[in-house]
N, C-alpha and C. Protein backbone atom coordinates (compact mmCIF):
# COMPACT_ATOMS: atom_id res chain seq x y z
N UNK A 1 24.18 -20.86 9.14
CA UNK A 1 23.34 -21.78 8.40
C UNK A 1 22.34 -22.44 9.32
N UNK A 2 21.14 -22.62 8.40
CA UNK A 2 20.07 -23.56 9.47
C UNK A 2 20.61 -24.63 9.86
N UNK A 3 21.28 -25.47 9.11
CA UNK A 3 21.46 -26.87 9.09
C UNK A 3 22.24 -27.14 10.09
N UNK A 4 23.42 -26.52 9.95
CA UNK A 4 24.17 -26.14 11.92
C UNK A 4 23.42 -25.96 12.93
N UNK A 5 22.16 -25.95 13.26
CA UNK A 5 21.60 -26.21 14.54
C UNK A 5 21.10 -27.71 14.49
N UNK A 6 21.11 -28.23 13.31
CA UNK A 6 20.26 -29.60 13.62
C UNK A 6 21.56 -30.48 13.04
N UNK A 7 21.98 -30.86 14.19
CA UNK A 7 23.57 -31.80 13.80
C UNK A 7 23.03 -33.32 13.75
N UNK A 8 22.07 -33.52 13.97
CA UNK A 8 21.85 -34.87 13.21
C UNK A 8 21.54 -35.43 12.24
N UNK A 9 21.59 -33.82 11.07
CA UNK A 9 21.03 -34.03 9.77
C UNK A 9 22.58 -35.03 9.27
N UNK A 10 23.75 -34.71 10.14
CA UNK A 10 25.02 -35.18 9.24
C UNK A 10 24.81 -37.13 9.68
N UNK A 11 23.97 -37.37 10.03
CA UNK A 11 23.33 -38.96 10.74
C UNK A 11 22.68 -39.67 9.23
N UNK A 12 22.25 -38.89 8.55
CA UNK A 12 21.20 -39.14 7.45
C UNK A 12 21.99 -39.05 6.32
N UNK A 13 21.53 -40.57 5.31
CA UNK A 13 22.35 -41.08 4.48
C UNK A 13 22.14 -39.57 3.37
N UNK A 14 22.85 -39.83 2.72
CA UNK A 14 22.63 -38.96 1.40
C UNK A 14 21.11 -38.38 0.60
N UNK A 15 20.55 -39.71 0.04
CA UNK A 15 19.60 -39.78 -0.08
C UNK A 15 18.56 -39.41 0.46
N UNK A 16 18.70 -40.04 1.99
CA UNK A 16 17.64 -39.55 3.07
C UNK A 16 17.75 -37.54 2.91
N UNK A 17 18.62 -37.22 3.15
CA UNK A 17 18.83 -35.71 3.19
C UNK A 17 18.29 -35.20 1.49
N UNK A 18 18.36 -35.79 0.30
CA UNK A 18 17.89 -35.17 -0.46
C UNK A 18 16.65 -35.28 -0.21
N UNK A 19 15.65 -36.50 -0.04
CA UNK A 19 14.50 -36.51 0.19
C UNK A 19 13.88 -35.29 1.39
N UNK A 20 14.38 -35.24 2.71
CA UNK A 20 14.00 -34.31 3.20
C UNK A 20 14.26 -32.59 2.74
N UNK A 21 15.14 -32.40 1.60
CA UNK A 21 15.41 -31.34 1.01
C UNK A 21 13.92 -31.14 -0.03
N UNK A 22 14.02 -32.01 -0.56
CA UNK A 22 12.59 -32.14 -1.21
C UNK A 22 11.53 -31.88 -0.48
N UNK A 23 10.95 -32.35 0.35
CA UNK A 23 9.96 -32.47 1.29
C UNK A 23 9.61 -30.87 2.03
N UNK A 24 11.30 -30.55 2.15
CA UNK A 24 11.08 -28.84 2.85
C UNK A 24 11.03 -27.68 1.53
N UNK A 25 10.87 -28.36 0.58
CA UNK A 25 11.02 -27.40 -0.85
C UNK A 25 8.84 -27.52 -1.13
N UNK A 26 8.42 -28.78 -0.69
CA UNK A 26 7.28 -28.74 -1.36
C UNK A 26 6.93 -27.96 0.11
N UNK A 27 7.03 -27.77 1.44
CA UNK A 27 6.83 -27.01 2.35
C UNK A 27 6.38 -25.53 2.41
N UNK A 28 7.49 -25.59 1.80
CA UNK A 28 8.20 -23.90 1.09
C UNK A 28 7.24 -22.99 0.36
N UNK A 29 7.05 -24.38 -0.75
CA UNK A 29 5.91 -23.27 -1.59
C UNK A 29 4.62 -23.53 -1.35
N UNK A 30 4.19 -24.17 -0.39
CA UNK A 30 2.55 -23.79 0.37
C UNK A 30 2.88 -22.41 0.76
N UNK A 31 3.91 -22.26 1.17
CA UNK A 31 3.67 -20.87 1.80
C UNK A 31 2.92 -19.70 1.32
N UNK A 32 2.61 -18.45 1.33
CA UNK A 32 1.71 -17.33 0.94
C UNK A 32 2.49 -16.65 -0.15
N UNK A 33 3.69 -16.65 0.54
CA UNK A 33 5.01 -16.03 0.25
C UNK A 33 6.19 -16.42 -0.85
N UNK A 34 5.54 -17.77 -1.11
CA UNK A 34 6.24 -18.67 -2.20
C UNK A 34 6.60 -18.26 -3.38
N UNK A 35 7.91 -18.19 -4.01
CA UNK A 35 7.87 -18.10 -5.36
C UNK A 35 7.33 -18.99 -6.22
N UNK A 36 6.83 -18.26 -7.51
CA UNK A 36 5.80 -19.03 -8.50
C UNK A 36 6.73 -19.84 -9.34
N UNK A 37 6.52 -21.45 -9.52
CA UNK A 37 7.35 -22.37 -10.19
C UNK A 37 6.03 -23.35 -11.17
N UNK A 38 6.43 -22.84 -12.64
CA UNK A 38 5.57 -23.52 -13.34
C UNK A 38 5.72 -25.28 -13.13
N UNK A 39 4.51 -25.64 -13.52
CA UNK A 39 4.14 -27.18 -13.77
C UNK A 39 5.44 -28.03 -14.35
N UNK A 40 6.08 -27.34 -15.58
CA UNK A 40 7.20 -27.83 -15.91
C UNK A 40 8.59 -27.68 -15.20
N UNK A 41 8.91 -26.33 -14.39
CA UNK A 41 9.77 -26.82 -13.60
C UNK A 41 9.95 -27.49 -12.49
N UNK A 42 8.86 -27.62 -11.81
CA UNK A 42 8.39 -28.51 -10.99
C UNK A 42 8.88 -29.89 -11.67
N UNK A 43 8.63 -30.44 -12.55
CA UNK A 43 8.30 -31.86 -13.23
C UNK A 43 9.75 -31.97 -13.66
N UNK A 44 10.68 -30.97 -14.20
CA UNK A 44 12.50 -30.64 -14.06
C UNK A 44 12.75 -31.16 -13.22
N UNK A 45 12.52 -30.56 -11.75
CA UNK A 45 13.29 -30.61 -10.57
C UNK A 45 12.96 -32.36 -10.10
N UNK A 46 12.25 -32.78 -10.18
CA UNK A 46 11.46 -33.99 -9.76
C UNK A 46 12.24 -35.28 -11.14
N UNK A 47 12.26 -35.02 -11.98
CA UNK A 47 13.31 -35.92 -12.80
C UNK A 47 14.82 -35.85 -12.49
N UNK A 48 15.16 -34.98 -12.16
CA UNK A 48 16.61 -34.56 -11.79
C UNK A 48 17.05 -35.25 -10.39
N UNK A 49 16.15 -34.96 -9.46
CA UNK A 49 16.52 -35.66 -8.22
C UNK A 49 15.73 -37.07 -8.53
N UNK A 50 15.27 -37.54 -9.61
CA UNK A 50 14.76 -39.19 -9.56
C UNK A 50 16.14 -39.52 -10.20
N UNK A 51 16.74 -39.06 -11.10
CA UNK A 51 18.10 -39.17 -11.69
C UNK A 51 19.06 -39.47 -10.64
N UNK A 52 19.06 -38.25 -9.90
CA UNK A 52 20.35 -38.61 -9.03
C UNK A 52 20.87 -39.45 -8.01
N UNK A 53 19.11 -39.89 -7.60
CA UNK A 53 18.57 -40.87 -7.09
C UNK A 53 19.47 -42.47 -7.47
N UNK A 54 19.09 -42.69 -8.83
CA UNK A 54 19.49 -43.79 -9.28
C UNK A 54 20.78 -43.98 -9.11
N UNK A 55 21.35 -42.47 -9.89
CA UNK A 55 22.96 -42.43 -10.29
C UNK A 55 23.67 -41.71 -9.14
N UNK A 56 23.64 -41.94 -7.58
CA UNK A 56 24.14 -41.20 -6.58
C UNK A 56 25.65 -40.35 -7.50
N UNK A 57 26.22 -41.32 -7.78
CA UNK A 57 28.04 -41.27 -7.83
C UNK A 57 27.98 -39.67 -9.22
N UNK A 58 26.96 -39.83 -9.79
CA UNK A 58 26.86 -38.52 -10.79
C UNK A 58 27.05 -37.11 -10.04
N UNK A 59 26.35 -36.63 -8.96
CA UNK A 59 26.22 -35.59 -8.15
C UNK A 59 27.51 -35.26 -7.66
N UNK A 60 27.54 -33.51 -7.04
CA UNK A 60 28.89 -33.18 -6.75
C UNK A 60 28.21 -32.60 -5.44
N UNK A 61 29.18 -32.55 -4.10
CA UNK A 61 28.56 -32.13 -3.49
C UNK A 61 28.09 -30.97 -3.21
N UNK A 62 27.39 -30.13 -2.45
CA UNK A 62 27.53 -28.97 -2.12
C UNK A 62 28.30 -28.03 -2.24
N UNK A 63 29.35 -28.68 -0.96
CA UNK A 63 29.99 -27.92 -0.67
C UNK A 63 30.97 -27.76 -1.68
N UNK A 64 31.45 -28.72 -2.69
CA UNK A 64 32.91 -28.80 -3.73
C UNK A 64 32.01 -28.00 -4.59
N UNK A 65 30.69 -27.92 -4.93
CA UNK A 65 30.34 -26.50 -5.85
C UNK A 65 30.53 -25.61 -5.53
N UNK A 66 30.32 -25.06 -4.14
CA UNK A 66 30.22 -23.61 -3.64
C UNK A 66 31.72 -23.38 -3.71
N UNK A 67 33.03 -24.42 -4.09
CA UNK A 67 34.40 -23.71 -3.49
C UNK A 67 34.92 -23.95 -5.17
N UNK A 68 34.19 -24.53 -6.09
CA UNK A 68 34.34 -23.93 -7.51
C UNK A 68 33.94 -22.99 -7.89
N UNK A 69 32.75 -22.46 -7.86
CA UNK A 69 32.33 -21.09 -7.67
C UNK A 69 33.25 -19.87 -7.42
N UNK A 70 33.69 -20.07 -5.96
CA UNK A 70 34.91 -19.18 -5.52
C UNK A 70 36.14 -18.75 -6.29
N UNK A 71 36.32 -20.13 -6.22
CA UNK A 71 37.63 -20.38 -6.95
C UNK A 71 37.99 -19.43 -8.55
């Protein structure tokens, strides 16, 4: 994983890390290479993390999704 080279991301509150998740997502799609995301899912994704924003305690983490998944 990327995130295993930069061990001070685990320094950064919750929040802070969604915001920079955000920040490397609007990064992402400057790229050339970007997948195409209409106006409305854009404006989805951007209510959802203003949501989770408010309501931290709503969200599951990562990692307890990826080991329901499995499971």
């Amino acid at each position: 994983m990327i995130a295993e080279k930069f061990p001070e991301l685990d320094a950064l509150e919750p929040d802070q890390q969604l915001e920079l998740a955000s920040e490397l997502a609007k990064v992402a799609l400057r790229s050339q290479n970007a997948p195409v995301l209409s106006a409305t899912t854009l404006e989805l994704m951007e209510e959802r993390l203003d949501y989770f924003l408010s309501h931290p305690k709503t969200g599951v983490r990562w990692e307890d999704l990826r080991t329901q998944k499995r499971a």
